[in-house]
Protein backbone atom coordinates (compact mmCIF):
# COMPACT_ATOMS: atom_id res chain seq x y z
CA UNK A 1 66.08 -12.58 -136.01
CA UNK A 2 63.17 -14.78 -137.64
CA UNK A 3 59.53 -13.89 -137.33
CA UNK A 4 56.88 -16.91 -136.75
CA UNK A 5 55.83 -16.06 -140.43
CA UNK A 6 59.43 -16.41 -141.46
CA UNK A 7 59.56 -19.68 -140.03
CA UNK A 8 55.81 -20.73 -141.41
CA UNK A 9 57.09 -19.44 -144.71
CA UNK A 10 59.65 -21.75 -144.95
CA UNK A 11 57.91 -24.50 -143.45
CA UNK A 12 55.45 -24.43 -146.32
CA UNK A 13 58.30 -23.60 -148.92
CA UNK A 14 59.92 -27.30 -147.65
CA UNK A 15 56.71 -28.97 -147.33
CA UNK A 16 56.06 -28.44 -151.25
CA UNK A 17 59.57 -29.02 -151.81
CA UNK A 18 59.51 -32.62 -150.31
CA UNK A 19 56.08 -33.09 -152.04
CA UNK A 20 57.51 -31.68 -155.53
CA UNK A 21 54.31 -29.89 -155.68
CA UNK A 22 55.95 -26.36 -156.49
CA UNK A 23 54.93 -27.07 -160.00
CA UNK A 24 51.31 -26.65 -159.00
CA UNK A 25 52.38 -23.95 -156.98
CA UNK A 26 51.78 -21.31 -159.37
CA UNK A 27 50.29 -17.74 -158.20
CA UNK A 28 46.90 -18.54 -160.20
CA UNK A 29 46.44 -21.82 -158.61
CA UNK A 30 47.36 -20.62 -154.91
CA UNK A 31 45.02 -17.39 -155.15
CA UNK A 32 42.42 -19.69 -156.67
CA UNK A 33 43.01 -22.81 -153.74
CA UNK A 34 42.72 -19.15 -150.88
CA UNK A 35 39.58 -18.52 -152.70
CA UNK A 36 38.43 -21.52 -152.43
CA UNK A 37 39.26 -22.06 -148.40
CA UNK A 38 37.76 -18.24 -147.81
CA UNK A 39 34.91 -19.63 -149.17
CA UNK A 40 34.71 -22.61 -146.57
CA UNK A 41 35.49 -20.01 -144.31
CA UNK A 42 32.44 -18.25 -145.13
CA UNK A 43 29.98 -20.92 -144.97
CA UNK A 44 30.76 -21.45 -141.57
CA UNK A 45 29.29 -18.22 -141.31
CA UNK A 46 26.17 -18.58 -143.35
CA UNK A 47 22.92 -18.22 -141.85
CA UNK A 48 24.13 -17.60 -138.30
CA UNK A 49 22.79 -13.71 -137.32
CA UNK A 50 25.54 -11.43 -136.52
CA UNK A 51 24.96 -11.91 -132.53
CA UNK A 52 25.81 -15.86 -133.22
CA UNK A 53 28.47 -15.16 -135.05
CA UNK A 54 30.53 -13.48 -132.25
CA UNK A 55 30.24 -16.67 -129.69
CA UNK A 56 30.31 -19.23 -132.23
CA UNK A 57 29.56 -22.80 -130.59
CA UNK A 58 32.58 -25.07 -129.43
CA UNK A 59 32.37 -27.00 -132.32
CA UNK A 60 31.80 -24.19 -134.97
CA UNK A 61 34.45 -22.36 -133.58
CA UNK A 62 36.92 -25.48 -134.09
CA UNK A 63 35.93 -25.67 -138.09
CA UNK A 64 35.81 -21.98 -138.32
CA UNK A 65 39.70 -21.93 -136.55
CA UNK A 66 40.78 -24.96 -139.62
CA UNK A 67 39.44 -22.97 -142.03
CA UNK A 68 41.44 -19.75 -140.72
CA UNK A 69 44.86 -22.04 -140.64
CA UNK A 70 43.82 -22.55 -144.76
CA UNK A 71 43.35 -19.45 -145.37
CA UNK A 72 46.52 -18.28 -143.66
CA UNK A 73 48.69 -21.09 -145.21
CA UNK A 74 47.63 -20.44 -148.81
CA UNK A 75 48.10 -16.47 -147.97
CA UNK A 76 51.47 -17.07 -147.06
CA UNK A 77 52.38 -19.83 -149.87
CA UNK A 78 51.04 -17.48 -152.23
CA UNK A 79 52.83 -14.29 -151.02
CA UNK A 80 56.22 -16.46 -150.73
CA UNK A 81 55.83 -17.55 -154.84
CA UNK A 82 55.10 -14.12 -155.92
CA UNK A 83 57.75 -12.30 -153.35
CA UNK A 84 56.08 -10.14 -151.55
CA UNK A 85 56.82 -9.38 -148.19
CA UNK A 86 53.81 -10.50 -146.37
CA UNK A 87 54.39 -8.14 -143.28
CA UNK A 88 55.60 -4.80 -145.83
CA UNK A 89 52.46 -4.67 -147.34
CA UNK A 90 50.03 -5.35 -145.18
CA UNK A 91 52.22 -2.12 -143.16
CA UNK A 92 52.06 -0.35 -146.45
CA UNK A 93 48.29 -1.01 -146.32
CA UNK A 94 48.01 -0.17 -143.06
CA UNK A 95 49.40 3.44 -143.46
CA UNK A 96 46.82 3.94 -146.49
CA UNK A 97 43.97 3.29 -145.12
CA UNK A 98 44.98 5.59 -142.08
CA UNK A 99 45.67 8.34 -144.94
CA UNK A 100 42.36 7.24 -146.52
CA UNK A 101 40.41 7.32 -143.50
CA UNK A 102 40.54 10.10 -140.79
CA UNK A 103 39.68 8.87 -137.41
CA UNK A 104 38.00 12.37 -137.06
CA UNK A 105 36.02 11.55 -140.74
CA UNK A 106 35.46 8.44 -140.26
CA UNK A 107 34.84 7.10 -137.03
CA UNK A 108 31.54 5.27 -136.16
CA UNK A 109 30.99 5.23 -139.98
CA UNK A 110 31.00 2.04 -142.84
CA UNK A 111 30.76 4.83 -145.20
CA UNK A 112 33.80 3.71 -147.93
CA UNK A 113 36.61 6.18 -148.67
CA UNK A 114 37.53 7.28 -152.55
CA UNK A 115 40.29 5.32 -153.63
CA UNK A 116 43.87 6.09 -153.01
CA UNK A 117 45.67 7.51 -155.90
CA UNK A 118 47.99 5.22 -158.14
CA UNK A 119 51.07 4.15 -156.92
CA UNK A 120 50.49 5.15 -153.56
């Protein structure tokens, strides 16, 4: 069976295939381009208090959803060129920060948890 991401993952493999842009493709200048659109992302955000900011305006909300479609298309381009299973890790980080941080410990806190070990 193929996942949505799957299909968006190859999608954006054949649309820098056709382009021949794979050469530009590289992992530095992917994370640098989804640095880049989080930081578009961001200014949307800028200035507005944190009430605003959870009923943005019609047309807010319509730049704030083009910059999200960025963000997620250079995610995925760059987790495609490096091989990494998009889905597996975010699962993988998932379970951590469950480990990390006890609903009991944690909840109703921003309080940051130590670390996880290496290689876990």
């Amino acid at each position: 069976m193929t996942t949505e991401l799957e299909r968006l993952t190859v999608r954006l493999r054949e649309f820098a295939r056709v382009r021949e842009w794979e050469q530009f493709h590289t992992p530095k200048n992917l994370a640098m381009a989804l640095a880049g659109e989080v930081g578009e992302l961001v200014a949307e955000f800028q200035w507005l208090t944190a009430e605003q900011s959870m009923s943005p305006d019609p047309d807010a909300l319509a730049r704030m959803r083009t910059e999200l479609a960025d963000v997620t298309l250079y995610l995925v381009r760059l987790a495609d060129v490096l091989g990494v299973d998009l889905m597996a890790a975010a699962g993988d980080k998932l379970e951590d920060n469950d480990r990390r941080y006890a609903a009991d410990r944690y909840r109703g806190s921003a309080e940051k948890a130590p670390p996880s070990p290496p290689g876990t």
